[in-house]
Protein backbone atom coordinates (compact mmCIF):
# COMPACT_ATOMS: atom_id res chain seq x y z
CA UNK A 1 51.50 134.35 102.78
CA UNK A 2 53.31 136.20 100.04
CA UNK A 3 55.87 137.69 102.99
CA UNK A 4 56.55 134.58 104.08
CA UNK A 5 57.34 132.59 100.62
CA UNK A 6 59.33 135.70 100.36
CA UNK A 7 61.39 135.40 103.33
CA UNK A 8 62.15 131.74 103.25
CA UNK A 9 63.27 132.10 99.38
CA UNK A 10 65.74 134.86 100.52
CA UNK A 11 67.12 132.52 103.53
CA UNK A 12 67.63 129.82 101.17
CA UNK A 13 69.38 132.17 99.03
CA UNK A 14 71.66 133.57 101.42
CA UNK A 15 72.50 130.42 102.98
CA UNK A 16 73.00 128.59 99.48
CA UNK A 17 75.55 131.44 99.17
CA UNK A 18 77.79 131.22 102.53
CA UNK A 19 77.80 127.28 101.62
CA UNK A 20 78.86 128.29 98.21
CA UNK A 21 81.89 130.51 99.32
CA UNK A 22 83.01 127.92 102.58
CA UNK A 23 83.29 125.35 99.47
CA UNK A 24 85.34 127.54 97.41
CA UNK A 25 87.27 128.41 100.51
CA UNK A 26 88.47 125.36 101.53
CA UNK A 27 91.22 122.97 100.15
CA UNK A 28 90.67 121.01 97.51
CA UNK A 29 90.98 117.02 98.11
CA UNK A 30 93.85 116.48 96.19
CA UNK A 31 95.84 118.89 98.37
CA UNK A 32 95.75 116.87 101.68
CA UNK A 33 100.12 116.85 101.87
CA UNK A 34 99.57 118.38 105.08
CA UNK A 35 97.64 115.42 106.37
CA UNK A 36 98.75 112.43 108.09
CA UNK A 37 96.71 109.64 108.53
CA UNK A 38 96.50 106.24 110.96
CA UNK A 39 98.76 103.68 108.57
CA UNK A 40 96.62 100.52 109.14
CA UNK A 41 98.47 98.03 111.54
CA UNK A 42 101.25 95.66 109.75
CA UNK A 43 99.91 91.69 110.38
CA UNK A 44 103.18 89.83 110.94
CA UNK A 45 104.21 86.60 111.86
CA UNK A 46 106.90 83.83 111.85
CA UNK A 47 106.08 80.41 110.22
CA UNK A 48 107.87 76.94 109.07
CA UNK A 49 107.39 75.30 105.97
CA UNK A 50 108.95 73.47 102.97
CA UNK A 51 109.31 75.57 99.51
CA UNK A 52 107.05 74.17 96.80
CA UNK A 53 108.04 76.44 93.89
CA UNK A 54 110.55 79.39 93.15
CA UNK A 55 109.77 81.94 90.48
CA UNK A 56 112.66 84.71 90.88
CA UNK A 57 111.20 86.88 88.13
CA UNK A 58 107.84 87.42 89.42
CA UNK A 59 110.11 87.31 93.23
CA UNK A 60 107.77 84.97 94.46
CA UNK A 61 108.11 81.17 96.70
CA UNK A 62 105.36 78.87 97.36
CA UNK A 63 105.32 77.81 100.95
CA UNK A 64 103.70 74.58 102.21
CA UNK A 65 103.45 75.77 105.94
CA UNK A 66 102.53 74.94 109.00
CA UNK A 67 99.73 77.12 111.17
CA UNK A 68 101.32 80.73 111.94
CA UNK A 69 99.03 81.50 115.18
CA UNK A 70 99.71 85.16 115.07
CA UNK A 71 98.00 85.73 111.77
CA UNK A 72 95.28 83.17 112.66
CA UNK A 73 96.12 80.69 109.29
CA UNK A 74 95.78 77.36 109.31
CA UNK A 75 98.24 74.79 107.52
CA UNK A 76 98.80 75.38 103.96
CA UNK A 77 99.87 75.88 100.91
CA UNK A 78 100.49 79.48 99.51
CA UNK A 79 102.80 81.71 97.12
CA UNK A 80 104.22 84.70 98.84
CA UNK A 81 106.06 88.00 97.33
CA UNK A 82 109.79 87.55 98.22
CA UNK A 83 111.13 91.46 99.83
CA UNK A 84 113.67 91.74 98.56
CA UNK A 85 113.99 89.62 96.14
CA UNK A 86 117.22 88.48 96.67
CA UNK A 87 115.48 86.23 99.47
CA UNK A 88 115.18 83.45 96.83
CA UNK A 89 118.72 83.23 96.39
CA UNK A 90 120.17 79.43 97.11
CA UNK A 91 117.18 78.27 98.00
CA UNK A 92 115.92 74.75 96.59
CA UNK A 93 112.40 73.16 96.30
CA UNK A 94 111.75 71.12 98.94
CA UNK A 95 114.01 72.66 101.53
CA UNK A 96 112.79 73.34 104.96
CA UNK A 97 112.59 77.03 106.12
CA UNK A 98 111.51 79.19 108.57
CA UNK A 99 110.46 82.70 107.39
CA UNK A 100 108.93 85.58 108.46
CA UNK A 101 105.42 87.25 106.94
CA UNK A 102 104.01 90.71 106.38
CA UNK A 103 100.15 90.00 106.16
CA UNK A 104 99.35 93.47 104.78
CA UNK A 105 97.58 94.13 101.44
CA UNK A 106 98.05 92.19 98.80
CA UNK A 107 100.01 89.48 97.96
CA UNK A 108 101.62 88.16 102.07
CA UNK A 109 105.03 89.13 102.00
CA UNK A 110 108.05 86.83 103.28
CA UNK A 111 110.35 89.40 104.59
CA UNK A 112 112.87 87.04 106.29
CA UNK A 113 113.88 83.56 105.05
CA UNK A 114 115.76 80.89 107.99
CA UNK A 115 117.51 78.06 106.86
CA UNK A 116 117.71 75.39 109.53
């Protein structure tokens, strides 16, 4: 019995050990700059709507739009990151538009702005 407590606590040991040294071995996770990974799929689509509100500090527009099918939203009312910024220029609250939206993370994006 003694022989065999004996032996297992030496394998345990030893493999304890090689675990040790692969750990040590191996890259930490901050360096992963050789990595590339999957970049999640972009949701876009093109919508029509009337401008509720402009805030060109924050680059933002409030859209009062109609369903945009390829993103799977109903009718509604939402405020959307203007990029760039410089999207917001001449427009008026109230005007009709057709823009186009970056679903990503975050805040939607309107990356495009139409004016009929």
């Amino acid at each position: 019995m003694r022989a065999t407590l004996l032996a297992l606590a030496t394998s345990l040991t030893f493999a304890t050990a090689e675990t040790a040294a692969a750990q040590s071995a191996a890259k930490p996770m901050a360096d992963m700059s050789g990595m590339t990974m999957p970049a999640s799929a972009a949701k876009t689509g093109k919508g029509t709507g009337a401008i509720m509100a402009i805030d060109p500090k924050a680059a933002t527009v409030s859209i009062r739009h109609q369903p945009i099918a390829a993103l799977g939203w109903p009718a509604m009312t939402m405020t959307f990151k203007a990029t760039p910024g410089s999207l917001l220029k001449d427009l008026k609250v109230g005007q009709k538009i057709g823009f186009d939206v970056n679903a990503g993370s975050g805040l939607p994006e309107v990356t495009a702005i139409r004016k009929p």
